[in-house]
PDB file of N, CA and C in Angstrom:
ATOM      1  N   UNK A   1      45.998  20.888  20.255  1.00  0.00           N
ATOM      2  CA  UNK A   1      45.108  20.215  19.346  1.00  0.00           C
ATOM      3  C   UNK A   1      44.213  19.266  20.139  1.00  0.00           C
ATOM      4  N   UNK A   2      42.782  19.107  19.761  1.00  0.00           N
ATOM      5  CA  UNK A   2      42.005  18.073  20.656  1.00  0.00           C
ATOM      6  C   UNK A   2      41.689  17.518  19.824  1.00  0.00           C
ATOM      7  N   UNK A   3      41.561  16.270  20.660  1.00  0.00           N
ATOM      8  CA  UNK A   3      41.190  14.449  20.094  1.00  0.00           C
ATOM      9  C   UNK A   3      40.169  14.756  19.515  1.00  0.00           C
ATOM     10  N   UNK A   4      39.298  14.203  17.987  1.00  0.00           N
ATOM     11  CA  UNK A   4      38.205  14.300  18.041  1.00  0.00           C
ATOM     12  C   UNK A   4      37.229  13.350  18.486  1.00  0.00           C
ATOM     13  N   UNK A   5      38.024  11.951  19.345  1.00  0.00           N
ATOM     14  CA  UNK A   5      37.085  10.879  19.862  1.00  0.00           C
ATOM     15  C   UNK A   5      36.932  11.428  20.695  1.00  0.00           C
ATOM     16  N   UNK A   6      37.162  12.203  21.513  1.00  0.00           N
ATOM     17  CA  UNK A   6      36.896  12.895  22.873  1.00  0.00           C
ATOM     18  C   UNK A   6      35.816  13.678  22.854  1.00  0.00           C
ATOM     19  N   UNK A   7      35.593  14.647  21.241  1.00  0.00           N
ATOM     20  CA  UNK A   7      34.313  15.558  21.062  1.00  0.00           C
ATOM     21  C   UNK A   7      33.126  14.938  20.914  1.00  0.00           C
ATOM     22  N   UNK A   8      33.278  13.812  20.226  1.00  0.00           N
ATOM     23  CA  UNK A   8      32.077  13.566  19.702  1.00  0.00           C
ATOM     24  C   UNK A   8      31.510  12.456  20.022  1.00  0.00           C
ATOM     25  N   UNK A   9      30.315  12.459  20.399  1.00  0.00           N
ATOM     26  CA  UNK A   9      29.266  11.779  21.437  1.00  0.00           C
ATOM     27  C   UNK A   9      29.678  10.668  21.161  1.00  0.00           C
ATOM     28  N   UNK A  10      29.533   9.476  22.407  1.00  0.00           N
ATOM     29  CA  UNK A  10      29.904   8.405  21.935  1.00  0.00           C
ATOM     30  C   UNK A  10      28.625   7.412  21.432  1.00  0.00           C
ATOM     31  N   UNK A  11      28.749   6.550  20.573  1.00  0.00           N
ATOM     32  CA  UNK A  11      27.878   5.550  20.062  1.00  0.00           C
ATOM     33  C   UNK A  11      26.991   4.418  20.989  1.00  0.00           C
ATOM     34  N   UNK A  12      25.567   4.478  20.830  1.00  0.00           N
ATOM     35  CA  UNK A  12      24.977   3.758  21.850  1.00  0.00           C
ATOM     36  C   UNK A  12      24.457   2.868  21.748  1.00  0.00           C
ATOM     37  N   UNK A  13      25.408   1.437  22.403  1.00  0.00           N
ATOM     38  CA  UNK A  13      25.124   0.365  21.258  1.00  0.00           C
ATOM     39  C   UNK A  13      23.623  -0.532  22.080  1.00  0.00           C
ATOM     40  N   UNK A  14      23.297  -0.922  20.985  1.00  0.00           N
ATOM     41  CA  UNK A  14      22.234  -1.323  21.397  1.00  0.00           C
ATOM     42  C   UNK A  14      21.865  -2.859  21.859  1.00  0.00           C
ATOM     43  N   UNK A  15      21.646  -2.472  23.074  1.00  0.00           N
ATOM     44  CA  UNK A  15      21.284  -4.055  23.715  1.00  0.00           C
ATOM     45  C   UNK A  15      20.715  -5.277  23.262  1.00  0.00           C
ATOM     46  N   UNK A  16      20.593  -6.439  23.992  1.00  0.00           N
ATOM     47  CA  UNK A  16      20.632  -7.810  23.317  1.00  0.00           C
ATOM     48  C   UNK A  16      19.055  -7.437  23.590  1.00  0.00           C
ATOM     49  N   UNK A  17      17.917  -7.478  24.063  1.00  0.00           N
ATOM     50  CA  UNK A  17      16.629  -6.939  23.888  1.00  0.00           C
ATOM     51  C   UNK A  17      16.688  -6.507  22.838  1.00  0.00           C
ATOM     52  N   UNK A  18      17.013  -5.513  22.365  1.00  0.00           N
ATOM     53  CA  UNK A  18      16.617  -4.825  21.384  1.00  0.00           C
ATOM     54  C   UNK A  18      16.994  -5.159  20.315  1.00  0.00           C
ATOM     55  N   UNK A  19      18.093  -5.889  20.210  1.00  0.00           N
ATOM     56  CA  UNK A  19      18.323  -6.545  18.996  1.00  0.00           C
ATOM     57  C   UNK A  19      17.295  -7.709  18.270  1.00  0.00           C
ATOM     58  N   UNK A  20      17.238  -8.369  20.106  1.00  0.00           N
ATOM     59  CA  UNK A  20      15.869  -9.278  18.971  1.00  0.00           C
ATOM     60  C   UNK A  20      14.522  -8.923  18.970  1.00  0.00           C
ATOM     61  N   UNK A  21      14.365  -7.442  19.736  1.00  0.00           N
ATOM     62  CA  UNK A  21      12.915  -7.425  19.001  1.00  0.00           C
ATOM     63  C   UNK A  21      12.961  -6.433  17.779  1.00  0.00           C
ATOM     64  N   UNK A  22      14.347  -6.270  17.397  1.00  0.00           N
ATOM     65  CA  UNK A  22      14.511  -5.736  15.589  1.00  0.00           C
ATOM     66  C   UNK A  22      13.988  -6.747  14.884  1.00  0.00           C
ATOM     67  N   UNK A  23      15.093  -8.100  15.584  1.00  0.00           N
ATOM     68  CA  UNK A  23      14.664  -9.233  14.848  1.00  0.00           C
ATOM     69  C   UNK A  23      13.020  -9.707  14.504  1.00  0.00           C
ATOM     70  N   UNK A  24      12.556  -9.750  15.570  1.00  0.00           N
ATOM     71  CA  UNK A  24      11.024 -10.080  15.967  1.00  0.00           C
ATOM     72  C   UNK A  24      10.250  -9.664  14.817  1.00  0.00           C
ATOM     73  N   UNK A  25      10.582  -8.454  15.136  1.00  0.00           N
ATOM     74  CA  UNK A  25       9.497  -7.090  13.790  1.00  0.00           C
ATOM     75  C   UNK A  25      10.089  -7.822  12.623  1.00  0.00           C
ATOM     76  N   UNK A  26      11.057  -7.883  12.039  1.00  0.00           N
ATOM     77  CA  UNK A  26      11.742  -7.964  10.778  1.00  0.00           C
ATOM     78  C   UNK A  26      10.967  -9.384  10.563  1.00  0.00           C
ATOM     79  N   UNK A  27      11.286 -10.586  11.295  1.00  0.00           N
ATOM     80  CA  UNK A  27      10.145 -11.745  11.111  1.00  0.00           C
ATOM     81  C   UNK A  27       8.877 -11.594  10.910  1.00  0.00           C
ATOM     82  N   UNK A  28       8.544 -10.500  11.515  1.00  0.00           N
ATOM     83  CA  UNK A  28       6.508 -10.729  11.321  1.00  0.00           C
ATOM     84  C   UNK A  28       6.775  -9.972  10.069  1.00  0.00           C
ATOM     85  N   UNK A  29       7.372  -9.236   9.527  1.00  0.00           N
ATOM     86  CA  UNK A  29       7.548  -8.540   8.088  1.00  0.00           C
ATOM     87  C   UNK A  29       7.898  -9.244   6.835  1.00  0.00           C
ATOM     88  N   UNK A  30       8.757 -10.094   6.767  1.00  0.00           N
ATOM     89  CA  UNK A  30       9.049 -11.389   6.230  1.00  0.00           C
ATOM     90  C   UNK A  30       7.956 -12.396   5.877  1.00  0.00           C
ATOM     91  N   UNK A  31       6.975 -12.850   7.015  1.00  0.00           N
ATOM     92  CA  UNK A  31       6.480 -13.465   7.259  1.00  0.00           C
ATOM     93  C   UNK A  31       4.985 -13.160   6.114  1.00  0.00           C
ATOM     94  N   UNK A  32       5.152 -11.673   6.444  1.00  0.00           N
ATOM     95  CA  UNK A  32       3.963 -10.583   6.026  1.00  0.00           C
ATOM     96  C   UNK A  32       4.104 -10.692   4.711  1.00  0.00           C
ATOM     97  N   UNK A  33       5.565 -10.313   3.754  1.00  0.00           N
ATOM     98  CA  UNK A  33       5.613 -10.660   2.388  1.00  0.00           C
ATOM     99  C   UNK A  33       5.514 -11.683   1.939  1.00  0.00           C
ATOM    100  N   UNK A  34       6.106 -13.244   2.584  1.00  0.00           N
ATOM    101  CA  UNK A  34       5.611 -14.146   2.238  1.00  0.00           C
ATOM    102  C   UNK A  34       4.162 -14.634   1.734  1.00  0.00           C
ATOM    103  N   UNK A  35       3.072 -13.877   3.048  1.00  0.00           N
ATOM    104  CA  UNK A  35       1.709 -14.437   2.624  1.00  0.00           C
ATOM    105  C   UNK A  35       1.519 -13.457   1.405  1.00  0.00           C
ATOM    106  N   UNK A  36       1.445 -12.309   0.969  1.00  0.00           N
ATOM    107  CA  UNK A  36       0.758 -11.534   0.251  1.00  0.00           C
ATOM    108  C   UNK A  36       1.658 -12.767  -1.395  1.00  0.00           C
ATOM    109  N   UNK A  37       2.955 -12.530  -1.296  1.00  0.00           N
ATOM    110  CA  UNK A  37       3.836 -13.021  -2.388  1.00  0.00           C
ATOM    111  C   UNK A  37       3.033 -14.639  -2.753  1.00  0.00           C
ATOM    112  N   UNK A  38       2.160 -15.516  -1.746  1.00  0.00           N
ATOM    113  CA  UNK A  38       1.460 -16.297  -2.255  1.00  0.00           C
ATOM    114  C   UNK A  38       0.101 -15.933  -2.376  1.00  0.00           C
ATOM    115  N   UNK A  39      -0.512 -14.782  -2.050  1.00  0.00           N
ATOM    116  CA  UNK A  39      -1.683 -14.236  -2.829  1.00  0.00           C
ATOM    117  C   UNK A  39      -1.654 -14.135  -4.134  1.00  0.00           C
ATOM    118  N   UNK A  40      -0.462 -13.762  -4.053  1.00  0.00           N
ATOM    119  CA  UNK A  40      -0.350 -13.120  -6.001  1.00  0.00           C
ATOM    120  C   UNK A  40       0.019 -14.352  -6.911  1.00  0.00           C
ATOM    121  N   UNK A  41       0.170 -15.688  -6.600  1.00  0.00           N
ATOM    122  CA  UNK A  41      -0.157 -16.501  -7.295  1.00  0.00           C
ATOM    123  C   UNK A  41      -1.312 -17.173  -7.689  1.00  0.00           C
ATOM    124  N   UNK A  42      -2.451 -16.801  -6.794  1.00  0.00           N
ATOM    125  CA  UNK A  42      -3.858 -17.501  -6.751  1.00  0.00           C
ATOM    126  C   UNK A  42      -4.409 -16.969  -7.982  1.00  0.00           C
ATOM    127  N   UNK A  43      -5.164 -17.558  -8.819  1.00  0.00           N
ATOM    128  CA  UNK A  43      -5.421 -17.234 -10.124  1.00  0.00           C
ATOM    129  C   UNK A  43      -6.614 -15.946  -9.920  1.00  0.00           C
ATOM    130  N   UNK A  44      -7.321 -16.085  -8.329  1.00  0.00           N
ATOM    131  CA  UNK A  44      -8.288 -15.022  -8.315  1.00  0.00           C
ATOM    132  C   UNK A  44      -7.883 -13.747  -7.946  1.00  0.00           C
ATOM    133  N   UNK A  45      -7.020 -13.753  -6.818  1.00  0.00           N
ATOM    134  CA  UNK A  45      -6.046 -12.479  -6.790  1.00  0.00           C
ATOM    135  C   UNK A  45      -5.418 -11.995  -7.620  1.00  0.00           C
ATOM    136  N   UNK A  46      -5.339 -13.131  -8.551  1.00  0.00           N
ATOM    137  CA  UNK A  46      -4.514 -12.158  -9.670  1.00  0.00           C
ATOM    138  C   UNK A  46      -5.106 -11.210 -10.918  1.00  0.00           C
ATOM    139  N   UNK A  47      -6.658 -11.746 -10.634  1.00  0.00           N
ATOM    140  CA  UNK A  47      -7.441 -11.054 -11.727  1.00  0.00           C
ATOM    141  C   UNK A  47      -8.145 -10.129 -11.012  1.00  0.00           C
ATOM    142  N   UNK A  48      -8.370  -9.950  -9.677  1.00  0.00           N
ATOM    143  CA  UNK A  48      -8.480  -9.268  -9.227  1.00  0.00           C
ATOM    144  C   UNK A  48      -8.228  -7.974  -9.158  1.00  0.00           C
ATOM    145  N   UNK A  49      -6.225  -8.420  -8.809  1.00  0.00           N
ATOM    146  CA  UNK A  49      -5.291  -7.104  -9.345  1.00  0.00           C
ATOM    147  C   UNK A  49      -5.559  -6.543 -10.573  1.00  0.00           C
ATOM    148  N   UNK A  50      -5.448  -7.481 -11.665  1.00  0.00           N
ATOM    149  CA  UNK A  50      -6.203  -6.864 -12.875  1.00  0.00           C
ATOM    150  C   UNK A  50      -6.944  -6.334 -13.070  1.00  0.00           C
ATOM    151  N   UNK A  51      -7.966  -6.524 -12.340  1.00  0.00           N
ATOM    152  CA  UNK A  51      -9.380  -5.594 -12.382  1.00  0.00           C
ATOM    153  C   UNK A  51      -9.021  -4.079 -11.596  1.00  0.00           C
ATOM    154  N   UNK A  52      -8.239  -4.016 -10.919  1.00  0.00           N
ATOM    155  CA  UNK A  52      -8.070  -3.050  -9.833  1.00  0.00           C
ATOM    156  C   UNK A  52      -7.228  -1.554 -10.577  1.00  0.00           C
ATOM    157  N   UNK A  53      -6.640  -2.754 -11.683  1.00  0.00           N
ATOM    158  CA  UNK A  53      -5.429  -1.897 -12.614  1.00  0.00           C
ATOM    159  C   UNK A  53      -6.494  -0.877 -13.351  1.00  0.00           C
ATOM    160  N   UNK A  54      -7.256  -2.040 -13.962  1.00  0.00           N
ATOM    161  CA  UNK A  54      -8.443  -1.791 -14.921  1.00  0.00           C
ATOM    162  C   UNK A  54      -9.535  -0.426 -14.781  1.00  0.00           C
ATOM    163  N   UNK A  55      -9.957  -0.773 -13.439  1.00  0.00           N
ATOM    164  CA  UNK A  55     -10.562   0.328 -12.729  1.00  0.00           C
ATOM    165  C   UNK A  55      -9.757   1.746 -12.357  1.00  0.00           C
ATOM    166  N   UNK A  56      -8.483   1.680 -12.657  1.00  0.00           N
ATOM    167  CA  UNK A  56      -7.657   2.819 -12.421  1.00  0.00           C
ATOM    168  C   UNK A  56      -7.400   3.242 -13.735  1.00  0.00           C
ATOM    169  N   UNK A  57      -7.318   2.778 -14.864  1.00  0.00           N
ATOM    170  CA  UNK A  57      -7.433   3.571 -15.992  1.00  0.00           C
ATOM    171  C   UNK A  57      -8.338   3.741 -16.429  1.00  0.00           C
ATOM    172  N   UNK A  58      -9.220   2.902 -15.895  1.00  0.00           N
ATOM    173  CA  UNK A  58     -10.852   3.403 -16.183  1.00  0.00           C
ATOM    174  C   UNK A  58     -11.078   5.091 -15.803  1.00  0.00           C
ATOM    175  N   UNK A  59     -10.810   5.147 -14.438  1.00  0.00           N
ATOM    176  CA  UNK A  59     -11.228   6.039 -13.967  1.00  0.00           C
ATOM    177  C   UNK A  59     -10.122   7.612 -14.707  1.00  0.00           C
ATOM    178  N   UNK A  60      -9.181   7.532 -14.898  1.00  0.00           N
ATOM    179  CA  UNK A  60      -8.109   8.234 -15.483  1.00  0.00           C
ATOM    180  C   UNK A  60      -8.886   9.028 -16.711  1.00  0.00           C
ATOM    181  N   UNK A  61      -9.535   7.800 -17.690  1.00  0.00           N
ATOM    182  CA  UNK A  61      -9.989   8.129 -18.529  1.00  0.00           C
ATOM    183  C   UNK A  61     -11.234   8.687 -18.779  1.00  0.00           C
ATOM    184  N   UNK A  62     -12.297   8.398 -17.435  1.00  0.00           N
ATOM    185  CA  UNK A  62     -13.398   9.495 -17.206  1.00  0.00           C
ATOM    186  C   UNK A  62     -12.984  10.512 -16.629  1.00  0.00           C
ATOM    187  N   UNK A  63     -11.759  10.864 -15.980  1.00  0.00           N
ATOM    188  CA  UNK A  63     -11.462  11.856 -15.970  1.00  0.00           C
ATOM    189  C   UNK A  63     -10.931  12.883 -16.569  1.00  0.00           C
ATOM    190  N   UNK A  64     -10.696  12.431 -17.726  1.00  0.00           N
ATOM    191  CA  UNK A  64      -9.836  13.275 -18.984  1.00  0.00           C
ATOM    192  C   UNK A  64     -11.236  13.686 -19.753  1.00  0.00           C
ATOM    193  N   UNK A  65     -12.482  12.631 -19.726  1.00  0.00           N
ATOM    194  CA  UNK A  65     -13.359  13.159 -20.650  1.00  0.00           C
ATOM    195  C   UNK A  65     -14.271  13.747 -19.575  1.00  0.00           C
ATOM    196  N   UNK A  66     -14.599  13.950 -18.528  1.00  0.00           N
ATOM    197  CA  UNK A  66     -15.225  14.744 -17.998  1.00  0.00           C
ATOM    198  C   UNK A  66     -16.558  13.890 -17.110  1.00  0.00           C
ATOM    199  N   UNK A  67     -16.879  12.739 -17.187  1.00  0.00           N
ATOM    200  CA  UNK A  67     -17.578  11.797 -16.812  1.00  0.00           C
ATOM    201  C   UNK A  67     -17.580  11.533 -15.139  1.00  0.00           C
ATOM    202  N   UNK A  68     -17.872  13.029 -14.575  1.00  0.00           N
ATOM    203  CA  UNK A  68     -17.688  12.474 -13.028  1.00  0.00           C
ATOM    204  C   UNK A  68     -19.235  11.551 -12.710  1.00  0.00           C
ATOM    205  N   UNK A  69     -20.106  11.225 -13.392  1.00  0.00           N
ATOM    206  CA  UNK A  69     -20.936  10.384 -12.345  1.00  0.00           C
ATOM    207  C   UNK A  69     -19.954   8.667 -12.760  1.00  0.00           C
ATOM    208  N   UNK A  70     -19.560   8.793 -14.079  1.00  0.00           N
ATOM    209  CA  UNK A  70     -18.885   7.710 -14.321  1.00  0.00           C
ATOM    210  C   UNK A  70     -17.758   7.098 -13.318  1.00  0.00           C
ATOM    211  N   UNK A  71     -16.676   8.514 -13.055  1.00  0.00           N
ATOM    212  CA  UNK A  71     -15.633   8.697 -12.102  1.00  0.00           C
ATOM    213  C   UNK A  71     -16.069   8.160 -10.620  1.00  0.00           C
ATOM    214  N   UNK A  72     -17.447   8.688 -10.028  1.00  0.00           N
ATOM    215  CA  UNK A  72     -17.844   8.151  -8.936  1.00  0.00           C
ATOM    216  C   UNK A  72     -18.339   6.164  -8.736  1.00  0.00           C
ATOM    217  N   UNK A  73     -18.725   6.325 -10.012  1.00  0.00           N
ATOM    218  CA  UNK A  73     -18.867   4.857  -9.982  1.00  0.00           C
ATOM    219  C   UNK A  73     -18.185   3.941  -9.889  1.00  0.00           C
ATOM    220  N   UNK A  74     -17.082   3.857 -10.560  1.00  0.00           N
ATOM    221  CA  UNK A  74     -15.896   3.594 -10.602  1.00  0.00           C
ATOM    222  C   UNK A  74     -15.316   3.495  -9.104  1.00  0.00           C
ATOM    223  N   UNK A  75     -14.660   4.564  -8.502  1.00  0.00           N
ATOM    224  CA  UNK A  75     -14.136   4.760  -7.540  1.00  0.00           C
ATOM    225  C   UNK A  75     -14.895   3.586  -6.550  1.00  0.00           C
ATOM    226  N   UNK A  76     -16.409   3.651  -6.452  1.00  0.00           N
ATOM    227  CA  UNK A  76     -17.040   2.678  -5.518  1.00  0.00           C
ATOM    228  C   UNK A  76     -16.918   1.460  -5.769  1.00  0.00           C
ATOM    229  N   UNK A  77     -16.739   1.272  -7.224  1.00  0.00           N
ATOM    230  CA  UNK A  77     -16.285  -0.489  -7.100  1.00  0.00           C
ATOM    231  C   UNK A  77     -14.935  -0.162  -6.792  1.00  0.00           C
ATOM    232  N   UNK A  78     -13.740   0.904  -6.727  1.00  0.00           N
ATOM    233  CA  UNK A  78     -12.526   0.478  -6.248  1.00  0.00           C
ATOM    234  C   UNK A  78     -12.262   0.066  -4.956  1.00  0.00           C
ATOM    235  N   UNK A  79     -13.241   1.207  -4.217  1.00  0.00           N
ATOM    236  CA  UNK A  79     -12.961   0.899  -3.144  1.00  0.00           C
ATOM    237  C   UNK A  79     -13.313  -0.005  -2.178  1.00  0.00           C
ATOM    238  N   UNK A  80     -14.494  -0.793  -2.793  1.00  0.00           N
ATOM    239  CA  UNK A  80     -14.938  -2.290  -2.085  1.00  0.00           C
ATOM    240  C   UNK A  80     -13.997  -3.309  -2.344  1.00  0.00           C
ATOM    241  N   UNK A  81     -13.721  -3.015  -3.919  1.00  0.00           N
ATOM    242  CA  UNK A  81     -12.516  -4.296  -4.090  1.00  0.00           C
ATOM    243  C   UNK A  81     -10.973  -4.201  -3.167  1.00  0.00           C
ATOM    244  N   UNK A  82     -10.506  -2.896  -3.475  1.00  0.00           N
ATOM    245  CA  UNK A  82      -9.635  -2.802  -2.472  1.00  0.00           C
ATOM    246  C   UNK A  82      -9.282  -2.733  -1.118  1.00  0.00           C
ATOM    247  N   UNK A  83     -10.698  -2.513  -0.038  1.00  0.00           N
ATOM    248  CA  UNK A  83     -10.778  -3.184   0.980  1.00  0.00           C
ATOM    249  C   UNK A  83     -10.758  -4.520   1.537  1.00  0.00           C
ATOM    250  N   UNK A  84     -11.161  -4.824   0.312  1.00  0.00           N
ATOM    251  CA  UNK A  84     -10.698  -6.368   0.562  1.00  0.00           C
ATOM    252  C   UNK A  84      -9.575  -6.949   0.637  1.00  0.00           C
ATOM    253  N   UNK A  85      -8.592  -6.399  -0.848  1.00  0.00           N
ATOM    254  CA  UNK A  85      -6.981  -6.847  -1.080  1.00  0.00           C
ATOM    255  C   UNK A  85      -6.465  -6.273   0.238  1.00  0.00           C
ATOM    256  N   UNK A  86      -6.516  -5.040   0.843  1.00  0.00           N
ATOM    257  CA  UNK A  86      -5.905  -5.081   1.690  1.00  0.00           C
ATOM    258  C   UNK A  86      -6.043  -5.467   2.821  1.00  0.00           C
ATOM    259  N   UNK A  87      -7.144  -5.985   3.676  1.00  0.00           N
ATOM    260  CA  UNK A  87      -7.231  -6.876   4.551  1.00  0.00           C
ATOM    261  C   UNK A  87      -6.612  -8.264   4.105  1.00  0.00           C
ATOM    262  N   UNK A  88      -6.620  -8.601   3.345  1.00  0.00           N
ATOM    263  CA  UNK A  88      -5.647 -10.184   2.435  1.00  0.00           C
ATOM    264  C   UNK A  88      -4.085 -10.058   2.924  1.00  0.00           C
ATOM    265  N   UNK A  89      -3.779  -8.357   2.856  1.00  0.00           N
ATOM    266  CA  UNK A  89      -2.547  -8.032   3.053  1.00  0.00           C
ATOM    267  C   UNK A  89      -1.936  -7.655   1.870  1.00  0.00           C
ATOM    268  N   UNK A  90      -2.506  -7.419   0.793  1.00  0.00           N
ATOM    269  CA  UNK A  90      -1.701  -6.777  -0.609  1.00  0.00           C
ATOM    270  C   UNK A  90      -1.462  -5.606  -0.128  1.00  0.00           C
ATOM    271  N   UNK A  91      -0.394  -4.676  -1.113  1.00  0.00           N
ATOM    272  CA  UNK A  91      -0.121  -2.994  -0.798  1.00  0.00           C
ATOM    273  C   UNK A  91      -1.040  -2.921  -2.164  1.00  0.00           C
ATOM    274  N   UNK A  92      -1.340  -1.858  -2.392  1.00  0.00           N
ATOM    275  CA  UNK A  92      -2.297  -1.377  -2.905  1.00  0.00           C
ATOM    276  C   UNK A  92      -1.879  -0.207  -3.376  1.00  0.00           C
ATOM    277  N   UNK A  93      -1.647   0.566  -4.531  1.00  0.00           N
ATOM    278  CA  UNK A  93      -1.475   1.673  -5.443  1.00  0.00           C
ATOM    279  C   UNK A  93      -2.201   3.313  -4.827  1.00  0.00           C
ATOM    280  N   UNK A  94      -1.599   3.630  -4.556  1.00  0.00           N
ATOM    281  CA  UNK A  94      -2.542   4.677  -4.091  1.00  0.00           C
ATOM    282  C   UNK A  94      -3.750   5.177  -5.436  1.00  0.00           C
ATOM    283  N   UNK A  95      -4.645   5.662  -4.898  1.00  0.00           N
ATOM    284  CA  UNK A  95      -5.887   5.764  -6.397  1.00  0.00           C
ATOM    285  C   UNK A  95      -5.778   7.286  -6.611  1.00  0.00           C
ATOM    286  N   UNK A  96      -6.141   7.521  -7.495  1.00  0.00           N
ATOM    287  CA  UNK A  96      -6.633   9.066  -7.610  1.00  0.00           C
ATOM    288  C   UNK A  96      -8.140   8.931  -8.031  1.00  0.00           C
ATOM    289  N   UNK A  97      -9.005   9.261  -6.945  1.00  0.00           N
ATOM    290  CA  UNK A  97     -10.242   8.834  -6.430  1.00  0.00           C
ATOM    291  C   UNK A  97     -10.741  10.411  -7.098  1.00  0.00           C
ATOM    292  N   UNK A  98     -11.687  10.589  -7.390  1.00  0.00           N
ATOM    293  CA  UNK A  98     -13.038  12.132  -7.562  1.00  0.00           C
ATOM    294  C   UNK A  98     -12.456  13.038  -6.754  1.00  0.00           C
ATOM    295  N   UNK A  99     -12.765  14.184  -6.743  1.00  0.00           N
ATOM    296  CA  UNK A  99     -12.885  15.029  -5.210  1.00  0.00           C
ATOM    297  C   UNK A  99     -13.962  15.440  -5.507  1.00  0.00           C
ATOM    298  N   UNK A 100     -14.816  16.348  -4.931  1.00  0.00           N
ATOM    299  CA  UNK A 100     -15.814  17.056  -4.905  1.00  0.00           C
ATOM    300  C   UNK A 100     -16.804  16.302  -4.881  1.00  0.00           C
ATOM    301  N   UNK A 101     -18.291  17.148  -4.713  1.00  0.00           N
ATOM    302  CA  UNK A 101     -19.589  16.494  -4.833  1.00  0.00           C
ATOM    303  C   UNK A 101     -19.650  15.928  -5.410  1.00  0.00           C
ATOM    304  N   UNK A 102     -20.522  14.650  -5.314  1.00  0.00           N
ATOM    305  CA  UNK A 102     -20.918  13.833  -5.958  1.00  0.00           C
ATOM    306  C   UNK A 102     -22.297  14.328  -7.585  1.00  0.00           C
ATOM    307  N   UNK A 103     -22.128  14.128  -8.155  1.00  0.00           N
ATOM    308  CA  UNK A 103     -22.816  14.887  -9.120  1.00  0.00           C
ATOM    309  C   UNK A 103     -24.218  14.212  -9.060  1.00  0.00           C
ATOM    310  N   UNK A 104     -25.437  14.960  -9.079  1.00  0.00           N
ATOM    311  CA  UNK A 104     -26.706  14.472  -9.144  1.00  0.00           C
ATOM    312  C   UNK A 104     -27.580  14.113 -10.439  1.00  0.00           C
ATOM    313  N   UNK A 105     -28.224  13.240  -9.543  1.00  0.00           N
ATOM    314  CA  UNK A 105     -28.672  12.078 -10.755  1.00  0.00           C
ATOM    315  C   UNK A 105     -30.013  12.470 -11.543  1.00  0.00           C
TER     316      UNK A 105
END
């Protein structure tokens, strides 16, 4: 009969380096939710988000009725506003943005 600590690879523990630059990362991540978690109290970020919500069922709903120059419009105020939140550091909803040509005017 064989040992099975003998078969199976042994565990590779990981050095005092590496432990604190787990730590390190995990701090600037921390650090990272902290600022956004006081974005979302500022009364303008927060209507912001609102607007961002707003603009996503906006757009949902020109898309159910067929309104792609509407759909494109839309999308362009999303995506100025949301370049912004996320340089601030918010996460941001993924969108369901138009596809195709832009429809002519």
């Amino acid at each position: 009969m064989k040992n099975k600590a003998k078969d199976s690879p042994k565990r590779k523990r990981r050095t005092i380096e590496e432990l604190i630059s787990d730590l390190e990362q995990e701090k600037t991540r921390l650090i990272e939710r902290l600022k956004t978690r006081q974005l979302k109290t500022s009364p303008a970020h927060k209507a912001a988000l609102l607007v961002l919500r707003h603009i996503d069922k906006a757009l949902s709903a020109a898309a159910d009725e067929g309104k792609r120059d509407l759909q494109f419009a839309l999308a362009n105020a999303r995506q100025s506003l949301g370049e912004h939140l996320e340089k601030q550091g918010v996460r941001l909803p993924k969108a369901r943005l138009p596809r195709g040509p832009r429809p002519r005017e």
